[in-house]
C-alpha atoms as a PDB file:
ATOM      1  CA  UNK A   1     -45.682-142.558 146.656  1.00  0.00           C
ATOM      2  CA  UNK A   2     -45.140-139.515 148.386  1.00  0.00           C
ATOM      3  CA  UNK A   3     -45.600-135.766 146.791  1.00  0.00           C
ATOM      4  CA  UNK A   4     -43.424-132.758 148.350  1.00  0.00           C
ATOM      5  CA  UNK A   5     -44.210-129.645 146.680  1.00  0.00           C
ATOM      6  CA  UNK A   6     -42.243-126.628 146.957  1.00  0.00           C
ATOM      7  CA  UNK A   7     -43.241-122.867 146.919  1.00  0.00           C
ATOM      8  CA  UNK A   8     -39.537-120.495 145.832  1.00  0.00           C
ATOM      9  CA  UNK A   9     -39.037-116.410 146.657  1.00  0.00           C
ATOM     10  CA  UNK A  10     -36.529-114.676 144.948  1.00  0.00           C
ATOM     11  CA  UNK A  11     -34.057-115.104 147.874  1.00  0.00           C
ATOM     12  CA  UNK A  12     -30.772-116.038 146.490  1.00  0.00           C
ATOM     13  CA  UNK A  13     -29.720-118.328 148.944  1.00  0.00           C
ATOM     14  CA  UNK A  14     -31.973-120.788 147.356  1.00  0.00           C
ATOM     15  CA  UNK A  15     -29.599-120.778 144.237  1.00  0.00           C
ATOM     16  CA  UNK A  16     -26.565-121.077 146.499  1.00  0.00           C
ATOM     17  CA  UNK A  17     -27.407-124.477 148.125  1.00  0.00           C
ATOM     18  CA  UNK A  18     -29.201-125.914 145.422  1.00  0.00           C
ATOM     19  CA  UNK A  19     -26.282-127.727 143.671  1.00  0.00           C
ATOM     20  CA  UNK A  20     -25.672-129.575 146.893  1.00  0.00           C
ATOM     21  CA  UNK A  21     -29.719-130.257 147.060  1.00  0.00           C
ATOM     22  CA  UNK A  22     -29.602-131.584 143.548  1.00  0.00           C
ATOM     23  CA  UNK A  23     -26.367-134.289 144.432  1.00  0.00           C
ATOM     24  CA  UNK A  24     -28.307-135.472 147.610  1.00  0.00           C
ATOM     25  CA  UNK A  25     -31.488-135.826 144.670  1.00  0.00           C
ATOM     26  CA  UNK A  26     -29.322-137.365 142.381  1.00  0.00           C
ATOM     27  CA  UNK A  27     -28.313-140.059 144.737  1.00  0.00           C
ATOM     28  CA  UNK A  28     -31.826-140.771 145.916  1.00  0.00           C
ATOM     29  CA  UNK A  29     -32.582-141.282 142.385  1.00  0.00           C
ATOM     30  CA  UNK A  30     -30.281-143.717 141.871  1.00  0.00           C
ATOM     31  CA  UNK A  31     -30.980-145.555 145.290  1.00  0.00           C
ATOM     32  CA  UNK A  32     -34.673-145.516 143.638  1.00  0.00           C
ATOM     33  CA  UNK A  33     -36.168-143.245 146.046  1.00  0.00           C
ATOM     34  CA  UNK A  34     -36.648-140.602 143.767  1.00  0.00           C
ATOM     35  CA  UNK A  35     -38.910-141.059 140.952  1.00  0.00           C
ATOM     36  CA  UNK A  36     -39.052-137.505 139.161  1.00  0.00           C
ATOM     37  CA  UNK A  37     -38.149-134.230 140.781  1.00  0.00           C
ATOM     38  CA  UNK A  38     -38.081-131.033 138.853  1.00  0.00           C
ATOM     39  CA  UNK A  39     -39.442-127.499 139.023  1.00  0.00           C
ATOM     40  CA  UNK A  40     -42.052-125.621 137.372  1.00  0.00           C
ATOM     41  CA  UNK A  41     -41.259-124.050 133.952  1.00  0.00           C
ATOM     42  CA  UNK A  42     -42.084-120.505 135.792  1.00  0.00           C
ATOM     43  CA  UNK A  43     -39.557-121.596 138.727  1.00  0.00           C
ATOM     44  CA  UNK A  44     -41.699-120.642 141.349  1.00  0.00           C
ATOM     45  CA  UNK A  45     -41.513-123.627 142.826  1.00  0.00           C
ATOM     46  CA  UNK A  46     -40.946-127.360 142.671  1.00  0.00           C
ATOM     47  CA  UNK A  47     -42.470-131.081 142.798  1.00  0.00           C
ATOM     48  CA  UNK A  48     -40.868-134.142 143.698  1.00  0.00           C
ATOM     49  CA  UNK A  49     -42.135-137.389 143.451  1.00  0.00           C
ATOM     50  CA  UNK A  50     -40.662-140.308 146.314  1.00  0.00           C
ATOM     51  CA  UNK A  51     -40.930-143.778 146.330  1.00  0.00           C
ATOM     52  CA  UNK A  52     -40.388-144.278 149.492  1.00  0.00           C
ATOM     53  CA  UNK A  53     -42.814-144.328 152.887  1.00  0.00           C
ATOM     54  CA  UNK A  54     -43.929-140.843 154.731  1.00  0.00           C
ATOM     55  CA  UNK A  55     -40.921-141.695 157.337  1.00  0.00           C
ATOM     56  CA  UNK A  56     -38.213-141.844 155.284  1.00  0.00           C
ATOM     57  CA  UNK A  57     -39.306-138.972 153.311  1.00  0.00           C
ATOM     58  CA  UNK A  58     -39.545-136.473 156.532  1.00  0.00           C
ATOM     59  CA  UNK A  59     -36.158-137.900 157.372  1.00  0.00           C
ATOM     60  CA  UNK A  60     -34.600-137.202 153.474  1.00  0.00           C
ATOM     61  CA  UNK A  61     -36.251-133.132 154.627  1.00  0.00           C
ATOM     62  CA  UNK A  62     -34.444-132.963 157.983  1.00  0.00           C
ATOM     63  CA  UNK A  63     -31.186-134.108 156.200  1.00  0.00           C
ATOM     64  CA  UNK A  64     -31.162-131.637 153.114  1.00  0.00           C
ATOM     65  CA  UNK A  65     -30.384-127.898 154.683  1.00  0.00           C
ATOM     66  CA  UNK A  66     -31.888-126.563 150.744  1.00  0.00           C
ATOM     67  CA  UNK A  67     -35.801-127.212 152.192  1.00  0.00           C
ATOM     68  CA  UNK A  68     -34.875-124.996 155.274  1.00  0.00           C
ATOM     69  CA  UNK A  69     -33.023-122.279 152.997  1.00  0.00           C
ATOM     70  CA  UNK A  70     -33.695-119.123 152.538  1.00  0.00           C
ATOM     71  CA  UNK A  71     -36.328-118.850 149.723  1.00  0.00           C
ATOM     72  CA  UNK A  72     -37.890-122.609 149.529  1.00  0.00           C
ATOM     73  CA  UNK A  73     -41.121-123.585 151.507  1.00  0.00           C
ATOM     74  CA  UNK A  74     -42.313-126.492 151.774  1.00  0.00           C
ATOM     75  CA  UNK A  75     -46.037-126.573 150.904  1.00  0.00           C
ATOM     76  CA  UNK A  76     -47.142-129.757 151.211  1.00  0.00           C
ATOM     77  CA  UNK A  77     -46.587-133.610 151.654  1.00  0.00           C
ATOM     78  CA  UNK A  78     -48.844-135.852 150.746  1.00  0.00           C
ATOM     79  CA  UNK A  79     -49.139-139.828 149.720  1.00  0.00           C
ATOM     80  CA  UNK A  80     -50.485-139.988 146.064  1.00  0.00           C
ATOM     81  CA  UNK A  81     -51.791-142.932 144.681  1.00  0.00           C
ATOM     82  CA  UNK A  82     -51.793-143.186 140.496  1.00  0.00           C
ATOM     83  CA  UNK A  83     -54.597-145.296 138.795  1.00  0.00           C
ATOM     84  CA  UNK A  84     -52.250-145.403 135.447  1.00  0.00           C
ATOM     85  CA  UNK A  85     -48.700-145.557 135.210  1.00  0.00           C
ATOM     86  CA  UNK A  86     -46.118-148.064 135.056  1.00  0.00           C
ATOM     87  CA  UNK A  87     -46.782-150.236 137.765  1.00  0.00           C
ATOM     88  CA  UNK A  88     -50.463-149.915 137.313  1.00  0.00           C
ATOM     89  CA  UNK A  89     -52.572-152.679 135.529  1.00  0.00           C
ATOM     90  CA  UNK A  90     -54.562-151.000 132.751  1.00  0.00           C
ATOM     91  CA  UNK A  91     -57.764-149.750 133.671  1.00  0.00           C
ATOM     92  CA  UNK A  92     -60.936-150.342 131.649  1.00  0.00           C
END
């Protein structure tokens, strides 16, 4: 799994092309390359949880024109690997 967290200003750009950003997310999900995606309760950022390989997750922030917008940074990608969650065997 991949991890993209995102840092937000108060530039309001941001909220203009985030209902576009949130379709493209909404698609992904459903494809399954989205596993959770939401931002922080204080909205000063974001984290978004992919399913899919390093590649096609620097492709997915080419495509999207909200992670170059006004406002949203990208502050960092990396893999994650869970020891518990649903495809995880229990640990003991």
């Amino acid at each position: 799994m991949i991890c993209v967290e995102l840092t937000f200003s108060d530039d309001p750009r941001r909220l203009e092309a985030r209902p576009a950003h949130r379709e493209r997310l909404n698609a992904l999900y459903a494809a399954g390359e989205v596993l959770a995606s939401g931002p922080w309760a204080d909205d000063s950022g974001a984290l978004l949880v992919f399913t899919v390989d390093r590649a096609r997750v620097d492709q997915i922030l080419v495509e999207d024109p909200y992670y170059s917008a006004p406002g949203v940074e990208v502050t960092s990608v990396r893999e994650w690997s869970p020891v518990v969650g649903p495809d995880q065997p229990v640990q003991s």
